[in-house]
C-alpha atoms as a PDB file:
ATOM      1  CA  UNK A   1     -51.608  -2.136   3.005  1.00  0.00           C
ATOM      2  CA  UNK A   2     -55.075  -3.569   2.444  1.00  0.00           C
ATOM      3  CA  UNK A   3     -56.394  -6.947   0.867  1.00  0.00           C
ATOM      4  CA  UNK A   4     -56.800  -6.160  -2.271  1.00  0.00           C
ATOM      5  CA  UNK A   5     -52.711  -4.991  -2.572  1.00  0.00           C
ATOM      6  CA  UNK A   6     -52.062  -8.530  -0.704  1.00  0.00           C
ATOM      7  CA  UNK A   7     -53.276 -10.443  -4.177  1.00  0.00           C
ATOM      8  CA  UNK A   8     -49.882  -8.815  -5.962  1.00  0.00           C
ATOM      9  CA  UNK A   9     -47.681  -9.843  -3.113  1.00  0.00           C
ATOM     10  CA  UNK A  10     -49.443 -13.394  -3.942  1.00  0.00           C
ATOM     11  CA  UNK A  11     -47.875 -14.035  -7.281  1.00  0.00           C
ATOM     12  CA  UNK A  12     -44.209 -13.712  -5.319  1.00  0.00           C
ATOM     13  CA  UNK A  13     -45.141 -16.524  -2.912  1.00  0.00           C
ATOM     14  CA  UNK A  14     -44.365 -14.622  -0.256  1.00  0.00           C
ATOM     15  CA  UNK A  15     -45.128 -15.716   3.674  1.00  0.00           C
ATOM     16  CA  UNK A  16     -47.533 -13.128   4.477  1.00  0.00           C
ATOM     17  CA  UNK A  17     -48.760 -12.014   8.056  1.00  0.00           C
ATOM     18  CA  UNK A  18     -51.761  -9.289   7.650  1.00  0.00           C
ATOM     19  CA  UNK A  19     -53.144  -7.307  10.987  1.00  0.00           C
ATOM     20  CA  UNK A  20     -56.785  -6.511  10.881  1.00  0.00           C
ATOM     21  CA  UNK A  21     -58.307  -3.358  12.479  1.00  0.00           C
ATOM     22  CA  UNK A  22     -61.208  -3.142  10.604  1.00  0.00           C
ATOM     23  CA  UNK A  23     -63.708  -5.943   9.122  1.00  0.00           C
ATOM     24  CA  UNK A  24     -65.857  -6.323   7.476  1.00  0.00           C
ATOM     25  CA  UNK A  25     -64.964  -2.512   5.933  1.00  0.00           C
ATOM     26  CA  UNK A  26     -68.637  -2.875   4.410  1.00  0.00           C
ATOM     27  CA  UNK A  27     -71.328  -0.635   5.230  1.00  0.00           C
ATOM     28  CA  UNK A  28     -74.288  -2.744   4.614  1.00  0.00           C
ATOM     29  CA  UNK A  29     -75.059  -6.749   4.251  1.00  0.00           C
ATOM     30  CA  UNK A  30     -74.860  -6.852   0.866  1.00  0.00           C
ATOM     31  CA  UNK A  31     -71.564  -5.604   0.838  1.00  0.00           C
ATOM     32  CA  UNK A  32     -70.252  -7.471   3.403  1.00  0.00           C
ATOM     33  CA  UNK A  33     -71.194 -10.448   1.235  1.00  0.00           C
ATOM     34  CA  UNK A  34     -69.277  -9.440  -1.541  1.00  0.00           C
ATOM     35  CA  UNK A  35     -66.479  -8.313  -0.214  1.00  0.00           C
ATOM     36  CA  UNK A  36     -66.524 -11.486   1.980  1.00  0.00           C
ATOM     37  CA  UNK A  37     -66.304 -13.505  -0.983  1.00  0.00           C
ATOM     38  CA  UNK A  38     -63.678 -11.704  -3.177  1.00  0.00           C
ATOM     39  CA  UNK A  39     -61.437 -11.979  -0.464  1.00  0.00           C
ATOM     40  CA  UNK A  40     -61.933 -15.977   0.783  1.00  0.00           C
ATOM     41  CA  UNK A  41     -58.728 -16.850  -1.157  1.00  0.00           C
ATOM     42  CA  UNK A  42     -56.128 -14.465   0.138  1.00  0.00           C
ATOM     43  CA  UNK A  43     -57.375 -14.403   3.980  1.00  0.00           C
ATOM     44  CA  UNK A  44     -57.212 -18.291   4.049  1.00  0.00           C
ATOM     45  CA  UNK A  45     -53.610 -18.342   2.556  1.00  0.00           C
ATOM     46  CA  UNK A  46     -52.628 -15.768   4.546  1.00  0.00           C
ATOM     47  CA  UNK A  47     -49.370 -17.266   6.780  1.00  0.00           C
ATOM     48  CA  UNK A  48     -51.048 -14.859   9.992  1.00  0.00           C
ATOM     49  CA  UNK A  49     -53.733 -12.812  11.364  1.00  0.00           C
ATOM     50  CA  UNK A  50     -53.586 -10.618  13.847  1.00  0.00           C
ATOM     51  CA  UNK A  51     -56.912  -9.214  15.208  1.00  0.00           C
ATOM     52  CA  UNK A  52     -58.182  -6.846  17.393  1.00  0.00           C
ATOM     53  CA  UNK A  53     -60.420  -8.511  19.165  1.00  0.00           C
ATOM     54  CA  UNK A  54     -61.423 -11.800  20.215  1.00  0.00           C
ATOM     55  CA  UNK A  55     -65.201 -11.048  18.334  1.00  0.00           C
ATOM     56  CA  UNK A  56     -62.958 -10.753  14.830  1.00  0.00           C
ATOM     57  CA  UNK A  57     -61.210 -13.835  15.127  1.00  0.00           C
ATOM     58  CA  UNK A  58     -64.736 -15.952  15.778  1.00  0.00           C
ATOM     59  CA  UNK A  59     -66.094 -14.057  13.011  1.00  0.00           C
ATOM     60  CA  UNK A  60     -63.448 -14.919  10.942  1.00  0.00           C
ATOM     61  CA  UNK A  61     -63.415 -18.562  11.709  1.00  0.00           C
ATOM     62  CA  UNK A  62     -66.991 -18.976  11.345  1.00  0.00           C
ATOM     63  CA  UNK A  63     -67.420 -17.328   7.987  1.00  0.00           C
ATOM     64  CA  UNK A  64     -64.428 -18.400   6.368  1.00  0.00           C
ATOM     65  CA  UNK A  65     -63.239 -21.829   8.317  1.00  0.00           C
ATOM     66  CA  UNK A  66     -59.281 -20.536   8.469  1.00  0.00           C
ATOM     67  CA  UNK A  67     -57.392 -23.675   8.474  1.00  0.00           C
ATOM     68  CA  UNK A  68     -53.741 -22.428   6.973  1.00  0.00           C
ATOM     69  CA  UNK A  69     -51.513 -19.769   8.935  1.00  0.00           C
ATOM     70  CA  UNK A  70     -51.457 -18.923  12.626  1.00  0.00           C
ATOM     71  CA  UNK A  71     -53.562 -16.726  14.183  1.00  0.00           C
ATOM     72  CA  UNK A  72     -53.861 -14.185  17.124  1.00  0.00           C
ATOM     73  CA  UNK A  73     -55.853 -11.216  18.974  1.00  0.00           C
ATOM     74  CA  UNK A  74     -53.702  -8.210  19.873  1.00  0.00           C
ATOM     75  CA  UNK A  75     -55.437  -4.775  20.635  1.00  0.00           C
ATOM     76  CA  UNK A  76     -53.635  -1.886  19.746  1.00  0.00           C
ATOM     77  CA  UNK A  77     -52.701   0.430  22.334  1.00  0.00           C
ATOM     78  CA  UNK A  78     -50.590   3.291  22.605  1.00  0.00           C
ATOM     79  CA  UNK A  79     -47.305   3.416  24.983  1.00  0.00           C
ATOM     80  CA  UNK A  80     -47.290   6.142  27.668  1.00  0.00           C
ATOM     81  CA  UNK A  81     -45.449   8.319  26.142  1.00  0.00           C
ATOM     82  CA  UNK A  82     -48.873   9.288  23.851  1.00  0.00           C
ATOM     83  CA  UNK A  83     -50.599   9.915  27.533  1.00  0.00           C
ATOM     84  CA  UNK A  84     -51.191  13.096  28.989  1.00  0.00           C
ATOM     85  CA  UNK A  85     -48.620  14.878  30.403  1.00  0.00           C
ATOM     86  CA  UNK A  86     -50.902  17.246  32.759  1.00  0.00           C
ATOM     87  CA  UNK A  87     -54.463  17.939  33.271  1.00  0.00           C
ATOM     88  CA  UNK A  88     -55.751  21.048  32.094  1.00  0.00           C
ATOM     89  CA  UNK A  89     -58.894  23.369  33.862  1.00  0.00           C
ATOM     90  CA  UNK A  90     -61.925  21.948  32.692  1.00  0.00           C
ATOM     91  CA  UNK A  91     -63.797  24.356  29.944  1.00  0.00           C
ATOM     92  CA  UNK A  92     -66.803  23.488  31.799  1.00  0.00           C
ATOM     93  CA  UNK A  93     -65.249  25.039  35.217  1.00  0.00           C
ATOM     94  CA  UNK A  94     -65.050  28.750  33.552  1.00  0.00           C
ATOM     95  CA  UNK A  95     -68.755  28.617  32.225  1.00  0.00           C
ATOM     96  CA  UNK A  96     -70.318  26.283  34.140  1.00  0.00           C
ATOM     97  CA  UNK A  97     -71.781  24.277  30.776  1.00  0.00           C
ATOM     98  CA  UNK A  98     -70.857  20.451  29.784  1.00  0.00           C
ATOM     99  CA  UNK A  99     -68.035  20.477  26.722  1.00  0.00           C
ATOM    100  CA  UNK A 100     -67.541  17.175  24.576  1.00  0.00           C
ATOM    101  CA  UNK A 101     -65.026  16.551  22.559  1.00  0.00           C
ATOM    102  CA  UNK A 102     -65.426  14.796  19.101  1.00  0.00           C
ATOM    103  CA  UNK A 103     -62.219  13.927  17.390  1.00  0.00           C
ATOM    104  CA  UNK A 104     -63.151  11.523  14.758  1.00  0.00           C
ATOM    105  CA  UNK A 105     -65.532  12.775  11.633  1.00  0.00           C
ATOM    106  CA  UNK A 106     -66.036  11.528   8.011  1.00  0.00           C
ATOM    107  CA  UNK A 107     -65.122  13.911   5.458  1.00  0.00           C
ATOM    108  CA  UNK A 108     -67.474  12.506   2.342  1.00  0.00           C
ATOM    109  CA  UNK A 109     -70.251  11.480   4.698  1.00  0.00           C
ATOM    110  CA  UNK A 110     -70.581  13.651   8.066  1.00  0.00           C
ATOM    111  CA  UNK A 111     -72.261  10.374   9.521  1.00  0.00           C
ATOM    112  CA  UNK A 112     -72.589  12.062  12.796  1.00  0.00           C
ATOM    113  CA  UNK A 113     -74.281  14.854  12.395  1.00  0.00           C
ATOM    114  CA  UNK A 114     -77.705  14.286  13.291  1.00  0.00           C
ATOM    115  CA  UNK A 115     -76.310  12.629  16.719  1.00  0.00           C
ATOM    116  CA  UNK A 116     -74.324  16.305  16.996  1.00  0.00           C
ATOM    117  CA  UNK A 117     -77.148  18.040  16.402  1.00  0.00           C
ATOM    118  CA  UNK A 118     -79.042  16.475  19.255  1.00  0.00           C
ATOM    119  CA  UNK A 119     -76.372  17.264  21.548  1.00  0.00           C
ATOM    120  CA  UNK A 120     -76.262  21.191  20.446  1.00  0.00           C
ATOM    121  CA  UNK A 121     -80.016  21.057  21.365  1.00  0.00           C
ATOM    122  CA  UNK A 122     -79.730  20.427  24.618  1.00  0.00           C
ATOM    123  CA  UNK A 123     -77.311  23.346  24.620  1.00  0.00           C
ATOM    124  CA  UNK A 124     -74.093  21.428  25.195  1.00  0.00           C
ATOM    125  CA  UNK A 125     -71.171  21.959  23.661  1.00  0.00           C
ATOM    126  CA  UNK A 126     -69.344  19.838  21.205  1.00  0.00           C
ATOM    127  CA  UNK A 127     -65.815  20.523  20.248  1.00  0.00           C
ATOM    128  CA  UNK A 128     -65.439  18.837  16.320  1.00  0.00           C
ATOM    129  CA  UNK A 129     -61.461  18.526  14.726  1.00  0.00           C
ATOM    130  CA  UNK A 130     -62.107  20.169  11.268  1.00  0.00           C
ATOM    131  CA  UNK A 131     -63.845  19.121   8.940  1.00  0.00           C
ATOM    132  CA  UNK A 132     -64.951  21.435   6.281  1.00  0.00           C
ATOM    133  CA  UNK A 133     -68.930  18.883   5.717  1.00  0.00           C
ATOM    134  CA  UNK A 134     -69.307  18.973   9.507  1.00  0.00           C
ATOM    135  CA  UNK A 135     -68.356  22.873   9.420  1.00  0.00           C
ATOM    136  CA  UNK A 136     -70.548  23.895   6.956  1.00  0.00           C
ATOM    137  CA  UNK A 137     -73.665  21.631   7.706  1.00  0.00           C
ATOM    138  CA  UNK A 138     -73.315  22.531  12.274  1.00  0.00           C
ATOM    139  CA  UNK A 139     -72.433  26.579  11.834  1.00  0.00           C
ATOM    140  CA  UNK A 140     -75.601  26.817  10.502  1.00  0.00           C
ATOM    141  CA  UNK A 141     -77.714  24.821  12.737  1.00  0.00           C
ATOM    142  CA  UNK A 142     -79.853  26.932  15.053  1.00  0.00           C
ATOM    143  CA  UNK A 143     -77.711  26.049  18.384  1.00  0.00           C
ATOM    144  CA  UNK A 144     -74.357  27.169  16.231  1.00  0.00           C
ATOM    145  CA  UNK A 145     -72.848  28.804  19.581  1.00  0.00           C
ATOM    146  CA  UNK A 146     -72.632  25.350  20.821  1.00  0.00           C
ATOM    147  CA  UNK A 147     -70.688  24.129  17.949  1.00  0.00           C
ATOM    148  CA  UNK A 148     -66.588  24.390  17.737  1.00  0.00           C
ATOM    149  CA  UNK A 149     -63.582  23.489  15.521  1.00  0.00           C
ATOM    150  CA  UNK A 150     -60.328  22.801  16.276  1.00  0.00           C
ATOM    151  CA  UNK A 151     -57.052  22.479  14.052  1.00  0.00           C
ATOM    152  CA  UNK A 152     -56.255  18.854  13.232  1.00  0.00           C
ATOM    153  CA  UNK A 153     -53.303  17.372  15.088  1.00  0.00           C
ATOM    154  CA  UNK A 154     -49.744  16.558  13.577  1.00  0.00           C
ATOM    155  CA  UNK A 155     -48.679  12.833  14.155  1.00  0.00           C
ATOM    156  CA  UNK A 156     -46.078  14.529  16.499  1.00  0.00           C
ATOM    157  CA  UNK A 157     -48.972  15.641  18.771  1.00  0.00           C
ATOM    158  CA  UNK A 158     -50.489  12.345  19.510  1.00  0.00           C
ATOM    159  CA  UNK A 159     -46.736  10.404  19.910  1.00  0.00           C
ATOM    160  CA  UNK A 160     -45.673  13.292  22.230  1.00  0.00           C
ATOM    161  CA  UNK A 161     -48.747  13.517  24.468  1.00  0.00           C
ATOM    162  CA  UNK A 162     -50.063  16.504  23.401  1.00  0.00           C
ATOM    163  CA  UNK A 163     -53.075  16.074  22.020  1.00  0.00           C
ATOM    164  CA  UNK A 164     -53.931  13.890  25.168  1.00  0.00           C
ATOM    165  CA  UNK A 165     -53.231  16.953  27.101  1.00  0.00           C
ATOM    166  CA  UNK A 166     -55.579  19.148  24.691  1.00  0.00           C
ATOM    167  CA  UNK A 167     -58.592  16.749  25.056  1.00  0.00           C
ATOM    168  CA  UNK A 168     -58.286  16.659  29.276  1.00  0.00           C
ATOM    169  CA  UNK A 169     -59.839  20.396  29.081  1.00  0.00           C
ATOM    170  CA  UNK A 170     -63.417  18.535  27.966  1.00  0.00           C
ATOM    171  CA  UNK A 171     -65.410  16.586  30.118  1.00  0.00           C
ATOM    172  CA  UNK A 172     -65.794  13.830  28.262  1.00  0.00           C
ATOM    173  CA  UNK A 173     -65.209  12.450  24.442  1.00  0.00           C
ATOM    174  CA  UNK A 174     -67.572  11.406  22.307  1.00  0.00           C
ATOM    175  CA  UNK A 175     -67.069   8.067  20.364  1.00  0.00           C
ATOM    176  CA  UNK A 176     -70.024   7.633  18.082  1.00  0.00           C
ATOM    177  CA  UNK A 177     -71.189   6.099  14.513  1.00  0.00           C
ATOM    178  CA  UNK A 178     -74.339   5.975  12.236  1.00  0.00           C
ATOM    179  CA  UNK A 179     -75.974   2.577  13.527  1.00  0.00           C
ATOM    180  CA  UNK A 180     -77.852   3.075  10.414  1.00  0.00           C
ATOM    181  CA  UNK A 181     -74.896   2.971   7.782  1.00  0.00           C
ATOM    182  CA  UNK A 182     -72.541   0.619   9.785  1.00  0.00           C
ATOM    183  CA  UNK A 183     -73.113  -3.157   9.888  1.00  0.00           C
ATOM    184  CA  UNK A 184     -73.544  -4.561  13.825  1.00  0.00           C
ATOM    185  CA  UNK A 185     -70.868  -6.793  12.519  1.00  0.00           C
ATOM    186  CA  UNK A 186     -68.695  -3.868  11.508  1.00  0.00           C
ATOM    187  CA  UNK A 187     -68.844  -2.207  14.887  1.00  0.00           C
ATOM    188  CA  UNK A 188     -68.614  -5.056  17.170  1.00  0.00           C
ATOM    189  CA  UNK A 189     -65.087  -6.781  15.505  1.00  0.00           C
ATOM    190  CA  UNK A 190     -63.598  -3.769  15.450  1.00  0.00           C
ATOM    191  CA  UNK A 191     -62.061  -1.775  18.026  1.00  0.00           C
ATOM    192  CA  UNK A 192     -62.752   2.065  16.526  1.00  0.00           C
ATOM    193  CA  UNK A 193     -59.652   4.619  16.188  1.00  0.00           C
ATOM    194  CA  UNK A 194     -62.189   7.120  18.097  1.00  0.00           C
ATOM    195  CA  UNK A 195     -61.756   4.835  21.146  1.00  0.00           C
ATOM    196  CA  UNK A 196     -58.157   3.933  20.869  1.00  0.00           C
ATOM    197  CA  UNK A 197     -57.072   7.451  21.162  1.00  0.00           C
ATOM    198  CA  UNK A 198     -59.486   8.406  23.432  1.00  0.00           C
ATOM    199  CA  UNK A 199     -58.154   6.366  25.728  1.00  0.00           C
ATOM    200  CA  UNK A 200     -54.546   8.309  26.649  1.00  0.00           C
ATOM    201  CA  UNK A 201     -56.944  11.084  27.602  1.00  0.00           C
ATOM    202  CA  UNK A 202     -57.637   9.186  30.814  1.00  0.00           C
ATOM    203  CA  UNK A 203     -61.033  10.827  30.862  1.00  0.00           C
ATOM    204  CA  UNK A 204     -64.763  10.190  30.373  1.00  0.00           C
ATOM    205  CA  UNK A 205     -65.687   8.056  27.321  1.00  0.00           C
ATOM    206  CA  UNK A 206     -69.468   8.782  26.059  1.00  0.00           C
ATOM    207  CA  UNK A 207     -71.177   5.833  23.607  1.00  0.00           C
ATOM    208  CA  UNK A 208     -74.174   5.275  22.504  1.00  0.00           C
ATOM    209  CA  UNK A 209     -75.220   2.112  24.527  1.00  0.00           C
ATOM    210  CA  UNK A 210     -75.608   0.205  20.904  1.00  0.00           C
ATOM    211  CA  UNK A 211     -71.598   0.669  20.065  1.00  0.00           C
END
């Protein structure tokens, strides 16, 4: 449920605890200042806040001086059951060439691809979940034999371990964003969904020193 649904739950009166995982959702400045003030009211009568990171909750504070409700910082985490279950051979073992793994991409803006692109060029391979912009934009590209797609996982595949178990075959994911688009302020409350399940891989992370 997002803020905006929160206003109709309002008009009940009902005690209301709301966990954050991403905010500002705003791309740029601007929009960060709108949507900043639009939702003053319903954050500050909010009965809790849970954030997921100690950088949230300051930011919070400072731009919209909570003094009603309780609040907390609790990063999300997944139990052990959503760890790998064995390690796989490396990709990079049978061919002797670096494989990344990219499991997060954007399906209206393909953010990414120019950082993608750069990687193909130094003829390493990237491993993208599908995504039919990302497809159609990287197949194309002029180190296409570097690029690969895999089938999106089921919900059952990241609870069960699975898909931690896929991802130990590369030698390292790659958690990335367009610096450009997203706010600093955006990235550095926030604790990404492309680091959160990287994490059960138990493997390299690669980040762009900025994120």
């Amino acid at each position: 449920m997002g803020l905006p649904e929160l206003r109709f739950i309002r008009k009940f009166n009902i005690p209301t605890i709301y966990e954050f995982l991403t905010y500002p959702v705003g791309f740029t400045k601007l929009v960060e200042k709108v949507e900043n003030l639009f939702n003053r009211s319903i954050i500050n009568s909010l009965a809790g806040r849970v954030f997921p990171s100690s950088r949230m909750l300051n930011y919070m504070e400072r731009t919209f001086d909570l003094r009603q409700g309780k609040n907390t910082v609790f990063t999300e985490s997944y139990s052990k059951r959503c760890f790998c279950k064995k390690r796989l051979q490396r990709l990079s073992v049978d061919d002797g060439e670096p494989h990344l793994v990219f499991i997060g991409a954007d399906e209206k803006y393909c953010d990414i691809v120019p950082q993608i692109e750069k990687i193909l060029e130094k003829k390493i391979h990237v491993h993208v979940c599908e995504t039919t912009g990302i497809q159609n934009r990287l197949r194309t590209s002029k180190f296409g034999e570097y690029f690969h797609i895999f089938e999106k996982a089921s919900s059952l595949m990241l609870f069960d371990g699975s898909f931690a178990t896929f991802m130990t075959q590369f030698d390292a994911c790659l958690v990335t964003y367009d610096l450009r688009r997203a706010t600093s302020t955006r990235l550095q409350n926030s604790v990404p969904n492309r680091f959160s399940f990287a994490l059960p891989l138990g493997s390299r992370l690669l980040c762009r020193k900025a994120t």
